[in-house]
N, C-alpha and C. Protein backbone atom coordinates (compact mmCIF):
# COMPACT_ATOMS: atom_id res chain seq x y z
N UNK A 1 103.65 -120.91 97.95
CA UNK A 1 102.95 -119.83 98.58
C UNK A 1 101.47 -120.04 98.31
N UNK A 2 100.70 -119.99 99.55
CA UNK A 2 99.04 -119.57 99.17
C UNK A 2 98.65 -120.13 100.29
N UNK A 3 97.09 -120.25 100.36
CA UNK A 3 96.17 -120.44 101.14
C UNK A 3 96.40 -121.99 101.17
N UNK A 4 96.07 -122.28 102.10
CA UNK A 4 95.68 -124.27 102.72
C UNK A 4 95.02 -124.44 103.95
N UNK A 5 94.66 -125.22 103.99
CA UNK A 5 93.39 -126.09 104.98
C UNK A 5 94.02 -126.62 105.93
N UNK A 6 95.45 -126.53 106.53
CA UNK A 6 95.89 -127.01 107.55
C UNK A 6 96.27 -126.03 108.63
N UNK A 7 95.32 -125.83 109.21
CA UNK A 7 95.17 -125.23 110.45
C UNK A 7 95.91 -125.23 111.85
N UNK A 8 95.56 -126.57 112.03
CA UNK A 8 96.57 -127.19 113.12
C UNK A 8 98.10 -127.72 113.07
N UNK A 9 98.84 -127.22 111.94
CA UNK A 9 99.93 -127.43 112.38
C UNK A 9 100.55 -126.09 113.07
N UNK A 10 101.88 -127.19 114.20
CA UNK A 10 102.50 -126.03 114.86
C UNK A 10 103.36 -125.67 114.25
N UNK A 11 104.06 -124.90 113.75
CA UNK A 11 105.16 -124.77 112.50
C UNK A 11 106.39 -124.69 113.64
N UNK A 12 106.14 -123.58 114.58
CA UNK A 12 107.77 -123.69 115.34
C UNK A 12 107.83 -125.09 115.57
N UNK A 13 106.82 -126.01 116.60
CA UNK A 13 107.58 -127.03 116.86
C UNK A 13 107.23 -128.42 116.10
N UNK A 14 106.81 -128.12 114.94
CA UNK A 14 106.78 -129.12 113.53
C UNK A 14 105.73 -130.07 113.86
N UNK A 15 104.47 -130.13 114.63
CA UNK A 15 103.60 -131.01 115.39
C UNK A 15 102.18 -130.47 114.49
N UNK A 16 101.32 -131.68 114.53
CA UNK A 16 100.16 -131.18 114.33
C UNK A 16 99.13 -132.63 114.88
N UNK A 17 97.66 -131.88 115.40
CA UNK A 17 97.05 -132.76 115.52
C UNK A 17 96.27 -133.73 114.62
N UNK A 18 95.99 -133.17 113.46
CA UNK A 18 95.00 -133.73 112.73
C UNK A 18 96.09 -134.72 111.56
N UNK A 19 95.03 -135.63 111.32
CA UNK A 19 95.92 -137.35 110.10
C UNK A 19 96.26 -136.17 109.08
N UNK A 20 95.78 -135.58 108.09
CA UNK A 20 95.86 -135.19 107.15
C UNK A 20 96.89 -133.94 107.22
N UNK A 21 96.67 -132.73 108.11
CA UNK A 21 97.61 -131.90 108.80
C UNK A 21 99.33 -132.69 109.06
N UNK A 22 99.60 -133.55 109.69
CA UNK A 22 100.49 -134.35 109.90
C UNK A 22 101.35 -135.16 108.76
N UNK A 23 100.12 -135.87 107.88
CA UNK A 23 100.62 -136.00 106.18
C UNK A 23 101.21 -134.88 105.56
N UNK A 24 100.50 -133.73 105.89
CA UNK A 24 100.99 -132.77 104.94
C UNK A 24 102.72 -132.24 105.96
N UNK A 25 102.68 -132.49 106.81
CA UNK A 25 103.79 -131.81 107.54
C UNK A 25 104.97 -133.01 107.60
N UNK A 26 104.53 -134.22 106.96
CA UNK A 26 105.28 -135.02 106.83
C UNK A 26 106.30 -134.83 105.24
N UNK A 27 105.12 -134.40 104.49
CA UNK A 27 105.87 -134.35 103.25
C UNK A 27 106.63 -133.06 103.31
N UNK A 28 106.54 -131.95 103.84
CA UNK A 28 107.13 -131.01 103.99
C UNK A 28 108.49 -131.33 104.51
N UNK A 29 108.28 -132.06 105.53
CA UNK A 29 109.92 -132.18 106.13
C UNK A 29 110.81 -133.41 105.37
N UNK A 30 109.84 -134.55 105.07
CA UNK A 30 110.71 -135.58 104.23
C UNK A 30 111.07 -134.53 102.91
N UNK A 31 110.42 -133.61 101.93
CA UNK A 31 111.29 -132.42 101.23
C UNK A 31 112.27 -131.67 101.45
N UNK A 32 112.46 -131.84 102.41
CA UNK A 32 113.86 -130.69 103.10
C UNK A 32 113.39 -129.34 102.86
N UNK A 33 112.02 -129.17 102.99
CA UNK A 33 111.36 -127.67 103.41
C UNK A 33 111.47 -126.78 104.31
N UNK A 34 111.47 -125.25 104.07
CA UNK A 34 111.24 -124.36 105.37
C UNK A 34 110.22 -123.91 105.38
N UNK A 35 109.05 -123.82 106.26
CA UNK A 35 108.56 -122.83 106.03
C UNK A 35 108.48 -121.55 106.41
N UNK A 36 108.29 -120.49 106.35
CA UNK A 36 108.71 -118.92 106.37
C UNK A 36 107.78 -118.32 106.82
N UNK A 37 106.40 -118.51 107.01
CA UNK A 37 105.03 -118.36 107.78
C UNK A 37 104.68 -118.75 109.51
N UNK A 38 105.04 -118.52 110.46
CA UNK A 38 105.19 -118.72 111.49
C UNK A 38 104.06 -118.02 112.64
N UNK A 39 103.52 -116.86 111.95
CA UNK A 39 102.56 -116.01 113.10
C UNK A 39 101.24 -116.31 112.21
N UNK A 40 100.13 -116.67 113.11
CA UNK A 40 98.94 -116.23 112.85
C UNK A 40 98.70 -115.37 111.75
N UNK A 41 97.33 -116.35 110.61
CA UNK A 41 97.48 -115.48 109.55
C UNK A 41 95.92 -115.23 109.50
N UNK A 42 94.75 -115.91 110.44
CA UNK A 42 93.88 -115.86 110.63
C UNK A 42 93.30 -116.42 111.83
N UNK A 43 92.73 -115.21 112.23
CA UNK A 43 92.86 -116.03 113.78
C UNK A 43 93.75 -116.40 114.73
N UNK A 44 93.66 -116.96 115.34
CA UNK A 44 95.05 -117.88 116.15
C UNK A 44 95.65 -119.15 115.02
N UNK A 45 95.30 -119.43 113.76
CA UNK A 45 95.75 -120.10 113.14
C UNK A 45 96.40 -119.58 112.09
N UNK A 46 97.62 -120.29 111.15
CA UNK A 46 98.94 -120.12 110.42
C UNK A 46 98.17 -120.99 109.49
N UNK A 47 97.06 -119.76 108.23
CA UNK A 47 96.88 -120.66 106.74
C UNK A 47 97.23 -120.20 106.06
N UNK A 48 98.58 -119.68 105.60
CA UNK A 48 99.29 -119.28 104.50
C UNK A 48 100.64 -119.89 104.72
N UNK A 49 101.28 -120.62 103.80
CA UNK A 49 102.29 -120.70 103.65
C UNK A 49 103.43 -120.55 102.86
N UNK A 50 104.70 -120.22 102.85
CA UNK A 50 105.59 -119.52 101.59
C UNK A 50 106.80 -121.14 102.55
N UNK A 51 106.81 -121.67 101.29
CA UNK A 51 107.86 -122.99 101.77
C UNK A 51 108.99 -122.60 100.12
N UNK A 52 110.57 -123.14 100.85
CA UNK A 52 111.63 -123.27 100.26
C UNK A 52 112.30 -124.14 100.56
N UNK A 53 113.28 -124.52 99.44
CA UNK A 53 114.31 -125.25 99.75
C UNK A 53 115.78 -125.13 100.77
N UNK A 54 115.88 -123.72 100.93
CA UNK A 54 116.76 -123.30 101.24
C UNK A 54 116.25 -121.75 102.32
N UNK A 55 116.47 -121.65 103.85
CA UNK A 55 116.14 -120.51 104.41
C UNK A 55 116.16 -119.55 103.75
N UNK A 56 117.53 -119.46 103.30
CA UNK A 56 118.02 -118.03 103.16
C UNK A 56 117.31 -117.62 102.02
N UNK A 57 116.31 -118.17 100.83
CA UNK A 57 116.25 -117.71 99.79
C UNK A 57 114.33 -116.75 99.85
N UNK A 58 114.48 -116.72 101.12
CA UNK A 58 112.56 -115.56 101.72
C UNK A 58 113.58 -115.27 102.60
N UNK A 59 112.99 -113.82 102.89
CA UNK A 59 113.48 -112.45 103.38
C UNK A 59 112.75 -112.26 104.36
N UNK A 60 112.61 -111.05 104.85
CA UNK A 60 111.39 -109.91 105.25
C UNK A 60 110.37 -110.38 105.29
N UNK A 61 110.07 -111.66 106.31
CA UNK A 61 108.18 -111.99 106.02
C UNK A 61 107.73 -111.39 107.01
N UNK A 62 106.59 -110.78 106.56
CA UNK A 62 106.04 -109.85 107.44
C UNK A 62 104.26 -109.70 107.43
N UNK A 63 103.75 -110.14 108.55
CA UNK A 63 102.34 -110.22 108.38
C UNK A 63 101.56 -109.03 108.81
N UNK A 64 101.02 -108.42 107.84
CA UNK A 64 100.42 -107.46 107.89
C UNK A 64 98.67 -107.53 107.95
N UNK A 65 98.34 -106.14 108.02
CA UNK A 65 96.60 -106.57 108.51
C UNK A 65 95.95 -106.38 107.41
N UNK A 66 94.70 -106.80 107.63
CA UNK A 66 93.76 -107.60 106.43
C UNK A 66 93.59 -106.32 104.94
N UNK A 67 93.50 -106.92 104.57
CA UNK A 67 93.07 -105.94 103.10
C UNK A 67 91.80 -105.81 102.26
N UNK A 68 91.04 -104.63 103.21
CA UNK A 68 89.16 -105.01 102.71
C UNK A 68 88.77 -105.17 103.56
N UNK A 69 88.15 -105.86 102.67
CA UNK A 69 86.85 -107.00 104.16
C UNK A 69 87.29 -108.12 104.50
N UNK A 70 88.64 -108.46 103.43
CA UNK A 70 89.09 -109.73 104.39
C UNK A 70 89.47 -110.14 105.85
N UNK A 71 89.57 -111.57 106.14
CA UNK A 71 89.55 -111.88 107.69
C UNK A 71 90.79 -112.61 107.61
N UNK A 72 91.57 -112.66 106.20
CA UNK A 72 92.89 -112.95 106.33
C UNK A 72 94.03 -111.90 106.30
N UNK A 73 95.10 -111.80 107.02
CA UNK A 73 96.09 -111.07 107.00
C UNK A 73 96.84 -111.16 106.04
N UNK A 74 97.11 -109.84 105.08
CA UNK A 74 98.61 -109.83 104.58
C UNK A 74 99.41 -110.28 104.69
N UNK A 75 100.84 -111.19 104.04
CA UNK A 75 101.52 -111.27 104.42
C UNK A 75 102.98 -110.93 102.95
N UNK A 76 103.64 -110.63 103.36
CA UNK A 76 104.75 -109.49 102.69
C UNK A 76 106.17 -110.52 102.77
N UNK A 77 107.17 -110.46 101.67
CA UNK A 77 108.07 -111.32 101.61
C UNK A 77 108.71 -110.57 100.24
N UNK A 78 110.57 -110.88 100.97
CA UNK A 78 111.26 -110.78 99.39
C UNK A 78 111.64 -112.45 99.19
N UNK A 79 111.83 -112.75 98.11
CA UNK A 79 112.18 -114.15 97.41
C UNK A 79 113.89 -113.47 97.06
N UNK A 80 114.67 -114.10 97.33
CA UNK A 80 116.56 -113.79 96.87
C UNK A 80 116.57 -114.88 96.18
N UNK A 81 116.73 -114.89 95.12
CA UNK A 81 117.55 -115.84 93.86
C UNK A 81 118.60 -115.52 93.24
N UNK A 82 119.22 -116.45 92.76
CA UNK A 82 120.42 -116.66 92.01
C UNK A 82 120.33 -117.44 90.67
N UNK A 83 120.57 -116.79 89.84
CA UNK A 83 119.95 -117.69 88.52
C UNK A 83 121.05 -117.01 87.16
N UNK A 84 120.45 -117.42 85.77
CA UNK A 84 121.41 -117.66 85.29
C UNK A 84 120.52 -116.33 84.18
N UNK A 85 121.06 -115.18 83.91
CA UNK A 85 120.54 -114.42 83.10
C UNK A 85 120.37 -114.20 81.77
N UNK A 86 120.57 -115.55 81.35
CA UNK A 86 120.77 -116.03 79.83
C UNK A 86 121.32 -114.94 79.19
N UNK A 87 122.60 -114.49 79.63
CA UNK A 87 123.99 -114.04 79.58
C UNK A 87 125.24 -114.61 78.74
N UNK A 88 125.11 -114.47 77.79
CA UNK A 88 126.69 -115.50 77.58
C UNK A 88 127.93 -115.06 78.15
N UNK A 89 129.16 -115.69 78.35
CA UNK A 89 129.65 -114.79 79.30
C UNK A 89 131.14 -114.29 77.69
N UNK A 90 131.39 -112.54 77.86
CA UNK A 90 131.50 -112.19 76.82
C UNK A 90 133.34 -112.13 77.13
N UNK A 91 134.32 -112.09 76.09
CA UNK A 91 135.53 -111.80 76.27
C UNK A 91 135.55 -110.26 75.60
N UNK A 92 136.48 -109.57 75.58
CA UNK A 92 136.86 -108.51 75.33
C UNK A 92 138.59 -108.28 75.00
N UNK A 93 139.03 -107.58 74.30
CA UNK A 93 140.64 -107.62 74.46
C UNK A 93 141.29 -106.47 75.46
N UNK A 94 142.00 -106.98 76.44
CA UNK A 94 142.58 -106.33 77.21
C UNK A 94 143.73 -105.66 76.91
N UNK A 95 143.84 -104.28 76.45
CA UNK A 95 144.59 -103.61 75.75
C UNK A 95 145.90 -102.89 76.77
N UNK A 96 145.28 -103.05 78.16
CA UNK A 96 145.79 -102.62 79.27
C UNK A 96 147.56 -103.72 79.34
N UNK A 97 147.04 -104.55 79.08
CA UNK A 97 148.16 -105.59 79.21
C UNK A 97 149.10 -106.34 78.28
N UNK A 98 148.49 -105.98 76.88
CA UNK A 98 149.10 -106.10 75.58
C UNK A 98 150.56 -105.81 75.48
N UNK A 99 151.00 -107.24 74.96
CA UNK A 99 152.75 -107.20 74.83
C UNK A 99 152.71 -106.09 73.53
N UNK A 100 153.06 -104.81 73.97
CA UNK A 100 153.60 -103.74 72.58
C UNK A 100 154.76 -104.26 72.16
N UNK A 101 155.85 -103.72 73.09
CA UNK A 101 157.18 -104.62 72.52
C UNK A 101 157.67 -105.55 71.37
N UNK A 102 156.78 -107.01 71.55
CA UNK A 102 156.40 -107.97 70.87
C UNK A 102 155.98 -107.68 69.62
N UNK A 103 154.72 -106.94 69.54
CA UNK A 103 154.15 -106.48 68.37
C UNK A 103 155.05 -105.80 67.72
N UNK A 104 155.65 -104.65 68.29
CA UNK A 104 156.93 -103.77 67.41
C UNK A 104 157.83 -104.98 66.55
N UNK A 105 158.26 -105.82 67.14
CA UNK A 105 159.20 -106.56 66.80
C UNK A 105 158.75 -107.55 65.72
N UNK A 106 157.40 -108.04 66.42
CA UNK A 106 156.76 -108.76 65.20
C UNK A 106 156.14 -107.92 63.53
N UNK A 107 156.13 -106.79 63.94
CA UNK A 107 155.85 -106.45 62.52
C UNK A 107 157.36 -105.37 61.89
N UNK A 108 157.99 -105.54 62.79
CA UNK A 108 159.69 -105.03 62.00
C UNK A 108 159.79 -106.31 61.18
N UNK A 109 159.42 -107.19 61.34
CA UNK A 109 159.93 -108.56 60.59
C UNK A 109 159.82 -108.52 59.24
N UNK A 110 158.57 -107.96 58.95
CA UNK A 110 157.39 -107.61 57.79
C UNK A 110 158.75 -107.41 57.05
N UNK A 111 158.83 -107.35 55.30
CA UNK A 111 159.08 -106.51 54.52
C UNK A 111 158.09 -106.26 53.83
N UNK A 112 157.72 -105.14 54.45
CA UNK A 112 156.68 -104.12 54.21
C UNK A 112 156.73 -104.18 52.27
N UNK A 113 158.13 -103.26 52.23
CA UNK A 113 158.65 -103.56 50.67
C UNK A 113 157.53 -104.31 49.66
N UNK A 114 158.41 -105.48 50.03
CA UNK A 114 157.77 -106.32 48.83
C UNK A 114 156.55 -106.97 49.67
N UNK A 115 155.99 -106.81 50.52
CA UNK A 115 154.59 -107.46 50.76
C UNK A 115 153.33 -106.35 49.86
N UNK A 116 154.10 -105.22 49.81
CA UNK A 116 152.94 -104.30 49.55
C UNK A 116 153.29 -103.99 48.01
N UNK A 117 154.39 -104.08 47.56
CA UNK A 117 154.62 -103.97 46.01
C UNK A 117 153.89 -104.30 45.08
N UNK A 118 153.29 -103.05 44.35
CA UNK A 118 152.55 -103.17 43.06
C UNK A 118 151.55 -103.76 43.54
N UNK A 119 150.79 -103.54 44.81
CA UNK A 119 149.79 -103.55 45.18
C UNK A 119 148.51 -102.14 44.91
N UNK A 120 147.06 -102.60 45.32
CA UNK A 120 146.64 -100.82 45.03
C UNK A 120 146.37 -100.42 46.23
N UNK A 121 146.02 -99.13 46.33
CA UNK A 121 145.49 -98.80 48.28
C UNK A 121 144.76 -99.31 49.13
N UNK A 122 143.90 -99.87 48.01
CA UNK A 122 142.63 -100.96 49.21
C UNK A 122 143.39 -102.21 49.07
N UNK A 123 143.90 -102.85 48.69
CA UNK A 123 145.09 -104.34 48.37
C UNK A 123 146.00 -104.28 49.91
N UNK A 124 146.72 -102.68 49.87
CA UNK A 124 148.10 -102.09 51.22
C UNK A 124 147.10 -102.28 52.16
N UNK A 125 145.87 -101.41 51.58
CA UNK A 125 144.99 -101.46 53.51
C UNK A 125 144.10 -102.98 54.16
N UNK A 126 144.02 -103.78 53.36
CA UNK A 126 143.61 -105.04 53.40
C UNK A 126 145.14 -105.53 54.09
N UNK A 127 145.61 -105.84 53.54
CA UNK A 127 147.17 -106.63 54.23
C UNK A 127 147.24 -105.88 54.88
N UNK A 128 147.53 -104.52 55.72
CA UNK A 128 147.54 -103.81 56.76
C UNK A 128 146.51 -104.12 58.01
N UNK A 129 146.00 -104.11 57.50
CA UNK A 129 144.75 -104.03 58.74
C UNK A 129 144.65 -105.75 59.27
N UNK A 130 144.50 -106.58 58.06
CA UNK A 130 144.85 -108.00 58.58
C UNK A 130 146.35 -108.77 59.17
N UNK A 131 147.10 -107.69 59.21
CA UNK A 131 148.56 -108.29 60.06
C UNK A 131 148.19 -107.29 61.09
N UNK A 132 147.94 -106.33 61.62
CA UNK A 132 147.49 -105.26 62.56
C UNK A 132 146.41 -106.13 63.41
N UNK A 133 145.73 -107.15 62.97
CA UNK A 133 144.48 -107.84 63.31
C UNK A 133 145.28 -108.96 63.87
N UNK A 134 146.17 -109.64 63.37
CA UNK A 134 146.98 -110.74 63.27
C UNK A 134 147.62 -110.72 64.56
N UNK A 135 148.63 -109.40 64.73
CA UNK A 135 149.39 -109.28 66.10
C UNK A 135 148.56 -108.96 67.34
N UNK A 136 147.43 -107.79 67.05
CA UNK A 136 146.47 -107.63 68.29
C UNK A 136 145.88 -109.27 68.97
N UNK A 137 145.56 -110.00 68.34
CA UNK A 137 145.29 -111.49 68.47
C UNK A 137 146.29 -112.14 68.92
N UNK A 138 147.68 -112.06 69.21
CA UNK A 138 148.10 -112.93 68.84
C UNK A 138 148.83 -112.01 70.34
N UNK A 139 149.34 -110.66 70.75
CA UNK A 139 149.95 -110.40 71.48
C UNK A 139 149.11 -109.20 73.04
N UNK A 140 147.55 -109.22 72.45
CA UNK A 140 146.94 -108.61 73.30
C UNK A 140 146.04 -109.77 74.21
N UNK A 141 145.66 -110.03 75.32
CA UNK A 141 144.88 -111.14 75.83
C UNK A 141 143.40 -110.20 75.75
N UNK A 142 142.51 -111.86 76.50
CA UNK A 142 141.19 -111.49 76.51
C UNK A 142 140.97 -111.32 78.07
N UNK A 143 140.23 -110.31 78.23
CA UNK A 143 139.51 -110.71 79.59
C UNK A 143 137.57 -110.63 79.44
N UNK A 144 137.58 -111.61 80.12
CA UNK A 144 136.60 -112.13 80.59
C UNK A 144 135.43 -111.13 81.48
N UNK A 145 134.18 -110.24 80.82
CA UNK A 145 133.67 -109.38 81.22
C UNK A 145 132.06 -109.95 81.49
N UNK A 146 131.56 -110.15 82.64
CA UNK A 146 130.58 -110.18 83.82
C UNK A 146 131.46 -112.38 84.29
N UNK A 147 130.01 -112.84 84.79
CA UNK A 147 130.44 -113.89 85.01
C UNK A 147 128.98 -114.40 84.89
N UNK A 148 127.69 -113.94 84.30
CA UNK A 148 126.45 -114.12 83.74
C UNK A 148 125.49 -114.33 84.98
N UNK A 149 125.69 -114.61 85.88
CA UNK A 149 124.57 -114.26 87.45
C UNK A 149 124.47 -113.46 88.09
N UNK A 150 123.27 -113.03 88.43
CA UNK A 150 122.87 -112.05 89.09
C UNK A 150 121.97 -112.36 90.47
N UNK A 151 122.49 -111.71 91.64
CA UNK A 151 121.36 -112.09 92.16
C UNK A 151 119.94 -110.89 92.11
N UNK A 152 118.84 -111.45 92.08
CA UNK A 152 117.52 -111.20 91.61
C UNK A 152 116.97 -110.98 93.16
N UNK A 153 116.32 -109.62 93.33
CA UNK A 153 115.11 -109.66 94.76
C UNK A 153 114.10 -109.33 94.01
N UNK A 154 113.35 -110.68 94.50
CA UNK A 154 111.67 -110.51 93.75
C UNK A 154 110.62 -110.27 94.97
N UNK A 155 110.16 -109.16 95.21
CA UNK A 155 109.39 -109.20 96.39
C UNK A 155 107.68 -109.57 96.07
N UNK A 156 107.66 -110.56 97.07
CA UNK A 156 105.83 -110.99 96.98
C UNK A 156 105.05 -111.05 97.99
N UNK A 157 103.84 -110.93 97.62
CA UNK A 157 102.70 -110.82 98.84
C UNK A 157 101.52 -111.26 98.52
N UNK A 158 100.69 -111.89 99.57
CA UNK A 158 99.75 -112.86 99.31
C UNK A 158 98.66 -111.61 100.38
């Protein structure tokens, strides 16, 4: 995006008269560029340009009138990206789907008895809470909560 000195290119039909104009519209298209600037941005001439890799990723370009005393026109744009929101992507336990059943059965197994014998209350609640920890792990799954991208509208204007 910004101001440039190439005046004479035609952007709809990709032509320009001038060596240097033509260089520059050469490297644009050997890039696999769009550009998104198409109407008069001064004058009868197109000197602003907003170039991408991809159409779809400028919106709404829209050339608006000068701002001040300028003799260049506004011009108005959203940018759509897709990027990576330095997100890790998080698990969670899905309690919705948890084999109970299983768990019942797996801790009938226990002899409670002698696992907890002549133990003291924080000793019972330690071995409690770590076989309680043991089966949730072992008979509840994870699911998988966002997927870490977002798409992003960044709107800009020159």
């Amino acid at each position: 995006m910004g101001d440039f000195n190439h005046g004479h290119i035609q952007w709809t039909s990709l032509q320009s008269t001038g060596r240097e104009d033509q260089k520059f519209l050469n490297l644009v298209q050997d890039s696999f560029l769009s550009q998104h600037v198409l109407e008069a941005t001064r004058g009868e001439n197109v000197l602003d340009i907003v170039l991408s890799s991809q159409k779809e990723f400028v919106d709404n370009v829209k050339i608006c009138e000068p701002l001040g005393c300028s003799d260049l026109n506004q011009i108005h744009f959203i940018i759509k990206v897709k990027g990576e929101q330095n997100r890790k992507i998080r698990y969670r336990k899905n309690f919705h789907k948890g084999r109970y059943k299983d768990m019942r059965e797996y801790l009938a197994k226990i002899d409670w008895n002698n696992t907890l014998k002549n133990k003291t209350a924080t000793e019972c609640w330690n071995i409690l809470k770590s076989e309680i920890d043991c089966v949730v792990d072992k008979f509840v799954p994870l699911k998988q909560q966002g997927n870490g991208q977002k798409e992003t509208l960044i709107e800009g204007s020159h």
